[in-house]
Protein backbone atom coordinates (compact mmCIF):
# COMPACT_ATOMS: atom_id res chain seq x y z
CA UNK A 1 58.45 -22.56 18.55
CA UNK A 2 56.33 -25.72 17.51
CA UNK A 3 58.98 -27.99 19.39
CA UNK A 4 58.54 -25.56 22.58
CA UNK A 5 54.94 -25.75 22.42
CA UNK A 6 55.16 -29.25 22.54
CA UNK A 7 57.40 -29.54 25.61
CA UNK A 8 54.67 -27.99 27.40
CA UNK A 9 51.73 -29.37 25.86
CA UNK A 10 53.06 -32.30 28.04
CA UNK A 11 52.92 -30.72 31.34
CA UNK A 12 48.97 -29.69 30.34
CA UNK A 13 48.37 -33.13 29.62
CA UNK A 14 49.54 -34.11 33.30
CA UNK A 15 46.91 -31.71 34.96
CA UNK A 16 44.45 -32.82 32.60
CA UNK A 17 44.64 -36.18 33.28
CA UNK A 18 44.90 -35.54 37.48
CA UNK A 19 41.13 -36.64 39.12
CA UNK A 20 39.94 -33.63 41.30
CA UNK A 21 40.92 -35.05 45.06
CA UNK A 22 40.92 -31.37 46.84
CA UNK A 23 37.80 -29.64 47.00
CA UNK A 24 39.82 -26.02 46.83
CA UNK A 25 38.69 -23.95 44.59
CA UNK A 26 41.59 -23.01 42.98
CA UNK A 27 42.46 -26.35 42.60
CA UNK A 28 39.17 -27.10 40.41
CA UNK A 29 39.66 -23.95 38.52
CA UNK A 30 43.15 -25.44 37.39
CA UNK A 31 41.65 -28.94 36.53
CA UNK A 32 38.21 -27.09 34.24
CA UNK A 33 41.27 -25.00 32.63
CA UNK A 34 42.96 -28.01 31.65
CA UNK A 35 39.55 -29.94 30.18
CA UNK A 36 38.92 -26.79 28.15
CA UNK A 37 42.46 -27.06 26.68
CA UNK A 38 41.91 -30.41 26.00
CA UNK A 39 38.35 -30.18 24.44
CA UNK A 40 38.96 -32.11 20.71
CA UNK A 41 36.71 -29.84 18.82
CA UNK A 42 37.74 -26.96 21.36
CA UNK A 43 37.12 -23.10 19.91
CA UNK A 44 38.62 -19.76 20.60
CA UNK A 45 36.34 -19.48 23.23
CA UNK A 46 37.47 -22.45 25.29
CA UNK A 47 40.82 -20.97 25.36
CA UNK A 48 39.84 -17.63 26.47
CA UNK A 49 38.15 -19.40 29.21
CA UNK A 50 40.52 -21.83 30.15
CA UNK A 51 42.86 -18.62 30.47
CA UNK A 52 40.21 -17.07 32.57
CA UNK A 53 40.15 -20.31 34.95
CA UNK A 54 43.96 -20.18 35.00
CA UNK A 55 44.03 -16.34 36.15
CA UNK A 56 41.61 -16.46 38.66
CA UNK A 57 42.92 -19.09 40.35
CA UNK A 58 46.52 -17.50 39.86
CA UNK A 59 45.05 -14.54 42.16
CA UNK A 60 44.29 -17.20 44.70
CA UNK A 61 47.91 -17.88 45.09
CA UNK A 62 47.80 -21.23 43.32
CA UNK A 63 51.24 -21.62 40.98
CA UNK A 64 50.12 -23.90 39.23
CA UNK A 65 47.29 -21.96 37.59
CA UNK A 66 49.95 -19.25 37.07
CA UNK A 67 51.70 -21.50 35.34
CA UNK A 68 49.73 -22.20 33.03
CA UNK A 69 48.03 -18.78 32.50
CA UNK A 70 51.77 -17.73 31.64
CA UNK A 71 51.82 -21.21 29.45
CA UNK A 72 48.44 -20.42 27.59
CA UNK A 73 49.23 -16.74 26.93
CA UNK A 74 52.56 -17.87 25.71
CA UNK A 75 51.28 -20.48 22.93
CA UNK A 76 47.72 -20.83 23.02
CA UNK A 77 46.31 -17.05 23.00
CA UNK A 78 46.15 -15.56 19.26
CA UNK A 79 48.12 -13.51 18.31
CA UNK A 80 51.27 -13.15 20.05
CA UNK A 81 50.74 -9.44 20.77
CA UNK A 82 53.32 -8.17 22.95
CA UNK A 83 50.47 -7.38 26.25
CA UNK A 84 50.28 -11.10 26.54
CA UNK A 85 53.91 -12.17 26.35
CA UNK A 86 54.78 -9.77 28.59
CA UNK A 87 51.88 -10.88 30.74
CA UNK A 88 53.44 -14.73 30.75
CA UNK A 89 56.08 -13.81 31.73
CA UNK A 90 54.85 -12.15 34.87
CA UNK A 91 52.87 -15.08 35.57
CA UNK A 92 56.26 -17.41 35.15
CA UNK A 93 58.34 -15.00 37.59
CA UNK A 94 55.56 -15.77 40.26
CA UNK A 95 55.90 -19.07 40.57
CA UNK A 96 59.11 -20.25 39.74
CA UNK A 97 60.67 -20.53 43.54
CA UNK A 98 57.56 -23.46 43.53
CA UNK A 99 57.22 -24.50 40.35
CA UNK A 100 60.97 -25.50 38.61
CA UNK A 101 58.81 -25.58 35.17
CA UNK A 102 58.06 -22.32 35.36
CA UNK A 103 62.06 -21.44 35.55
CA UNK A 104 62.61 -23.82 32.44
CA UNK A 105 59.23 -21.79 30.73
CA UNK A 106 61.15 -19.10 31.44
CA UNK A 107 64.74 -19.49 30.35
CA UNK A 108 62.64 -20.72 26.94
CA UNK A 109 61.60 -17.04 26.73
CA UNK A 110 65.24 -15.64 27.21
CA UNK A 111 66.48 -18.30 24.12
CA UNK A 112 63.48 -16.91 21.99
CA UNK A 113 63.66 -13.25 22.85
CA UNK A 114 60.26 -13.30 23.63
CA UNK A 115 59.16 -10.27 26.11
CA UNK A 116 62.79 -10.18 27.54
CA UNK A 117 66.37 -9.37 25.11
CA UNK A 118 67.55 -12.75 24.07
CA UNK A 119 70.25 -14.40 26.30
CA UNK A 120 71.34 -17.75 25.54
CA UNK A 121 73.57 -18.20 28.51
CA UNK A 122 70.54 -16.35 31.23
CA UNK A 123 68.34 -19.20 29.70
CA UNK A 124 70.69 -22.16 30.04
CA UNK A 125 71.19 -20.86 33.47
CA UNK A 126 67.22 -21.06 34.54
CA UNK A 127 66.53 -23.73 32.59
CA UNK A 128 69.68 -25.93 34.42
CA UNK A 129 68.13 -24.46 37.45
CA UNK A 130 64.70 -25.80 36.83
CA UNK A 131 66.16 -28.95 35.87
CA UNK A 132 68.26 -29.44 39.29
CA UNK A 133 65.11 -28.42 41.50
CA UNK A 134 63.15 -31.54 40.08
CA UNK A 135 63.38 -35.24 41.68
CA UNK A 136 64.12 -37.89 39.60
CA UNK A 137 63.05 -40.73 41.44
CA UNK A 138 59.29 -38.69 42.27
CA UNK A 139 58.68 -38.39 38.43
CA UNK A 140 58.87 -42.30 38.10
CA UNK A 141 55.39 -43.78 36.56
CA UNK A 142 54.77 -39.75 36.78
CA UNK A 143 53.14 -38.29 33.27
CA UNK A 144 55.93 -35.27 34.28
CA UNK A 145 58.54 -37.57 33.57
CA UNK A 146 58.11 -36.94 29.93
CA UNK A 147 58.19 -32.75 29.57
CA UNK A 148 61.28 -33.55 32.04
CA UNK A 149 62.79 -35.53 29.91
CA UNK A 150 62.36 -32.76 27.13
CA UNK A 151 63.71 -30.63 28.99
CA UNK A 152 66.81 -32.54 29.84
CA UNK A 153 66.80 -32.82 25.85
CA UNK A 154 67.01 -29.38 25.47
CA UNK A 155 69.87 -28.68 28.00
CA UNK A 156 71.75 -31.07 25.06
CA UNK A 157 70.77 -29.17 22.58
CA UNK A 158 72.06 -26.27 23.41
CA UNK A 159 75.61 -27.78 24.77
CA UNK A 160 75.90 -29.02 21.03
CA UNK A 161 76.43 -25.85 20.09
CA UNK A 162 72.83 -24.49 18.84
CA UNK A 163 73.09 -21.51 20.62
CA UNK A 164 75.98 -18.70 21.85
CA UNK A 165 76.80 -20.88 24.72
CA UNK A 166 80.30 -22.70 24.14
CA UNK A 167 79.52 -26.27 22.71
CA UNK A 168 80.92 -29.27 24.97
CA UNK A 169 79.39 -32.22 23.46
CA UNK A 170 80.11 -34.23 26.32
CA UNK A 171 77.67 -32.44 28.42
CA UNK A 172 75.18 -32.80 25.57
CA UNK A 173 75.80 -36.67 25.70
CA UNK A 174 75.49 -36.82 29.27
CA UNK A 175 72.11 -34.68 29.27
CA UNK A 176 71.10 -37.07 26.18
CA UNK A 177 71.94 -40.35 28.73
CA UNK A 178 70.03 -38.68 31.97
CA UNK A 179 66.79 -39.01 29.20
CA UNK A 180 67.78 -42.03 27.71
CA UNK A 181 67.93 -43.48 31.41
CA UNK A 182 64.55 -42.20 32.13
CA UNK A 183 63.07 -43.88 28.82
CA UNK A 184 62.52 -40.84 26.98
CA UNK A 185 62.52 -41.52 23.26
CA UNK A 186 64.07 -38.35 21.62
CA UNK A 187 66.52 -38.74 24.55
CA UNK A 188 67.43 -42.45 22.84
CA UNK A 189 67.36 -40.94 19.80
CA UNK A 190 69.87 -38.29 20.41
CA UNK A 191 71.91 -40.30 22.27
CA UNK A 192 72.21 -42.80 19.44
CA UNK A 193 73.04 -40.00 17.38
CA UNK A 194 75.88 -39.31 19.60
CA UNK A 195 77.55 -42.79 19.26
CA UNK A 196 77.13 -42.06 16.00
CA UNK A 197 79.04 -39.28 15.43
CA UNK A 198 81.12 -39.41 18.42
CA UNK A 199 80.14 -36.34 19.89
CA UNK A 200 80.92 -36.64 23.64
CA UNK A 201 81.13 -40.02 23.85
CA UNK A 202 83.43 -42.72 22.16
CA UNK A 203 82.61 -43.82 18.45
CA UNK A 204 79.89 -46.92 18.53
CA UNK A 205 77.98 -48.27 15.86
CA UNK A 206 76.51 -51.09 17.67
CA UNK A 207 75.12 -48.83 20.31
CA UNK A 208 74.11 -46.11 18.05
CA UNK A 209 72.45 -48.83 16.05
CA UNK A 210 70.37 -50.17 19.15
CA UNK A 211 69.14 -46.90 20.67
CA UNK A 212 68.05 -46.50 17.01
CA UNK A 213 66.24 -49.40 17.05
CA UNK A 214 64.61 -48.62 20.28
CA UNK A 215 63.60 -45.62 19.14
CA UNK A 216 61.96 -46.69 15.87
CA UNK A 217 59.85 -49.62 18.26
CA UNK A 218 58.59 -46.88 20.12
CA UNK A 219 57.03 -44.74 17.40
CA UNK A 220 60.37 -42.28 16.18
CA UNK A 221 60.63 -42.68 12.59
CA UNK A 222 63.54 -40.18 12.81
CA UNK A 223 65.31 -43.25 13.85
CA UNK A 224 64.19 -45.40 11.19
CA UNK A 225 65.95 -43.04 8.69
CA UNK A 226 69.28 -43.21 10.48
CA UNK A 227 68.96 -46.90 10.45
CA UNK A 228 68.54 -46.36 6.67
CA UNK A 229 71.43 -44.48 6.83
CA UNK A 230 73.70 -46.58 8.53
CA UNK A 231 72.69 -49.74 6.27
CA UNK A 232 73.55 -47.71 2.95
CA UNK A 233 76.77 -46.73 4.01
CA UNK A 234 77.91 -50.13 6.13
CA UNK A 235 79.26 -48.51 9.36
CA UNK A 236 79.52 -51.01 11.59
CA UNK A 237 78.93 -54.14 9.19
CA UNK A 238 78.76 -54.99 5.61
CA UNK A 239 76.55 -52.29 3.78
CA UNK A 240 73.03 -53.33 2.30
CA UNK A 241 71.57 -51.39 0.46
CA UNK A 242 68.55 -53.22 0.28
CA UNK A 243 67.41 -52.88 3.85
CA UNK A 244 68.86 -49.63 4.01
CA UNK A 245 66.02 -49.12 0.99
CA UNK A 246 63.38 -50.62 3.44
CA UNK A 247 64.22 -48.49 6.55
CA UNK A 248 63.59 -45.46 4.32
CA UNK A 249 60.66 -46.24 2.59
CA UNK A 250 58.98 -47.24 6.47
CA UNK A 251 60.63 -43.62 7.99
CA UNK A 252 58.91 -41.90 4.24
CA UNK A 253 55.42 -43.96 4.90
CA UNK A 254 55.60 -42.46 8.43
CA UNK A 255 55.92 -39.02 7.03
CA UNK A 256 59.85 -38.33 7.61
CA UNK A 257 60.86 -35.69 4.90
CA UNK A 258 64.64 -36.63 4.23
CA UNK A 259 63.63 -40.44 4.00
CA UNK A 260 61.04 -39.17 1.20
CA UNK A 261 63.88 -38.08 -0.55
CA UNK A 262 65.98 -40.68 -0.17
CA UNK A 263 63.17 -43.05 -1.52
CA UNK A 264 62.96 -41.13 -4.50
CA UNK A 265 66.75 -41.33 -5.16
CA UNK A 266 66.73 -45.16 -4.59
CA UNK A 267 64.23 -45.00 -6.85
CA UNK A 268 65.76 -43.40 -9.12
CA UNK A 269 69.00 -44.69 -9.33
CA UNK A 270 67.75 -48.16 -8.42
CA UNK A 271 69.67 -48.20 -5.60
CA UNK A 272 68.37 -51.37 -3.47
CA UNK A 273 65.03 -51.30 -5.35
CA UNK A 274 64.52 -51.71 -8.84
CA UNK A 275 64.62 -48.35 -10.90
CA UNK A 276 60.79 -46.80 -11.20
CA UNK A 277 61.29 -43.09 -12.34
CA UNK A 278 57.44 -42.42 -11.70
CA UNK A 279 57.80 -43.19 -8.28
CA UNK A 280 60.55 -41.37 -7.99
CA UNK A 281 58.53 -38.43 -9.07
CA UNK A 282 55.93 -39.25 -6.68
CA UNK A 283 57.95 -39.59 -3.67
CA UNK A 284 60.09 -36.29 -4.47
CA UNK A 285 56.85 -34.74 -5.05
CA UNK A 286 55.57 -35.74 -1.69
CA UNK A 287 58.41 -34.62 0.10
CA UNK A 288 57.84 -31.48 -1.45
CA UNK A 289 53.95 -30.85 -0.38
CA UNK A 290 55.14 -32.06 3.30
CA UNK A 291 57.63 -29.11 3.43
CA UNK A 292 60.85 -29.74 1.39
CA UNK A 293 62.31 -26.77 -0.31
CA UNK A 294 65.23 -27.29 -2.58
């Protein structure tokens, strides 16, 4: 659910960030929803009245406010109490001829089981459908490029096989490349991963090893650890375990679980660093109080 949440966290953002140019009131409900989202110190009370903003001007007819009343009730509303899931999705099923995020928000619902049975292939269905509705070219420079991109993401997820659906990695590469091509950074990610593994595409070290690269540049420490990766076990060129050593310790600094724990092997075994069984200890015990569970 977290990685959900923040698919659409991104398509708040966009209306958040929008200056009021209509003077329809609907349209300024939408845009006081969104700042009250958005407030940094922001209470349960800003969300119920965000909500509030959101419904009313959903009764107006504006979609986007029922988007986002569906979106709120969905993750920001506590708890999850089965009135208000039910309640988003009514508020996604109204818009989604107009809005092709609220298909996606919907097929999200069918892969969770949330207020509908759990269908894997129903979701991949809306959620392609969503996805073929929106315009490339108008999301360039657009803040919607991003939760696009995520959602593209997604679609490759589940071709790899995460769900019921029947794997084909190729379409998971090619989703992974439509992201990639649009400069999202998981997208790079994932398709590096690909070229990895050679999952839908042909075997490529070098390539894997630059959309790695370009990942890590841009923030995805994720990236750094497969870097790591690759240097320890030389695929592609000579192994070195020293800067394999160096792209761990950056992806453990940056908070990366497995790269904690890879740290506190090298470590210990003095494996590209010289042995220090204390800071072995420490790393493996910070990997631990971030969320690792043997």
């Amino acid at each position: 659910m977290k990685r959900i949440a923040a698919i659409f966290m991104v398509l708040v953002m966009a209306f958040s960030l929008c200056a009021c140019a209509h003077t329809n009131k609907g349209e300024a409900l939408v845009e006081k929803g969104a700042a009250l989202l958005h407030k940094q110190d922001r209470q349960k009370a800003d969300i119920t009245e965000a909500l509030q903003c959101f419904e009313e001007a959903a009764a107006q007819g504006n979609d986007a406010a029922a988007f986002l009343a569906g979106w709120t009730l969905n993750f920001e509303i506590m708890p999850k109490t089965s009135e208000n899931l039910n309640k988003a999705y009514e508020y996604y099923e109204k818009c989604t001829e107009t809005k092709a995020y609220a298909r996606i928000a919907e097929g999200l619902m069918y892969i969770e089981g949330i207020a509908v049975q759990a269908d894997e292939e129903k979701a991949l269905a809306l959620i392609a459908e969503g996805v073929q509705k929106i315009d490339e070219e108008q999301l360039v420079g657009n803040t919607e490029l991003a939760y696009y991109s995520e959602a593209l993401n997604l679609l490759g997820i589940v071709y790899l096989g995460s769900y019921t659906v029947e794997e084909d990695c190729e379409k998971a590469a090619a989703y992974f490349q439509r992201g990639a091509d649009l400069h999202c950074i998981k997208s790079i990610l994932y398709t590096g991963y690909m070229y990895l593994n050679g999952w839908g595409v042909e075997t490529d070290y070098q390539a894997a090893m630059d959309d790695f690269r370009k990942a890590y540049d841009n923030g995805d420490e994720e990236a750094m650890y497969y870097m790591g990766y690759m240097y320890h076990e030389g695929l592609g060129f000579e192994a070195d375990h020293e800067k394999a050593f160096e792209c761990y310790l950056k992806a453990a600094q940056a908070g990366h679980i497995y790269s904690m724990l890879e740290v506190s092997s090298a470590y210990s075994e003095g494996d590209g660093v010289d042995a220090d069984q204390e800071l072995s200890d420490q790393w493996y015990e910070k990997a631990v109080a971030a969320g690792y569970a043997e």
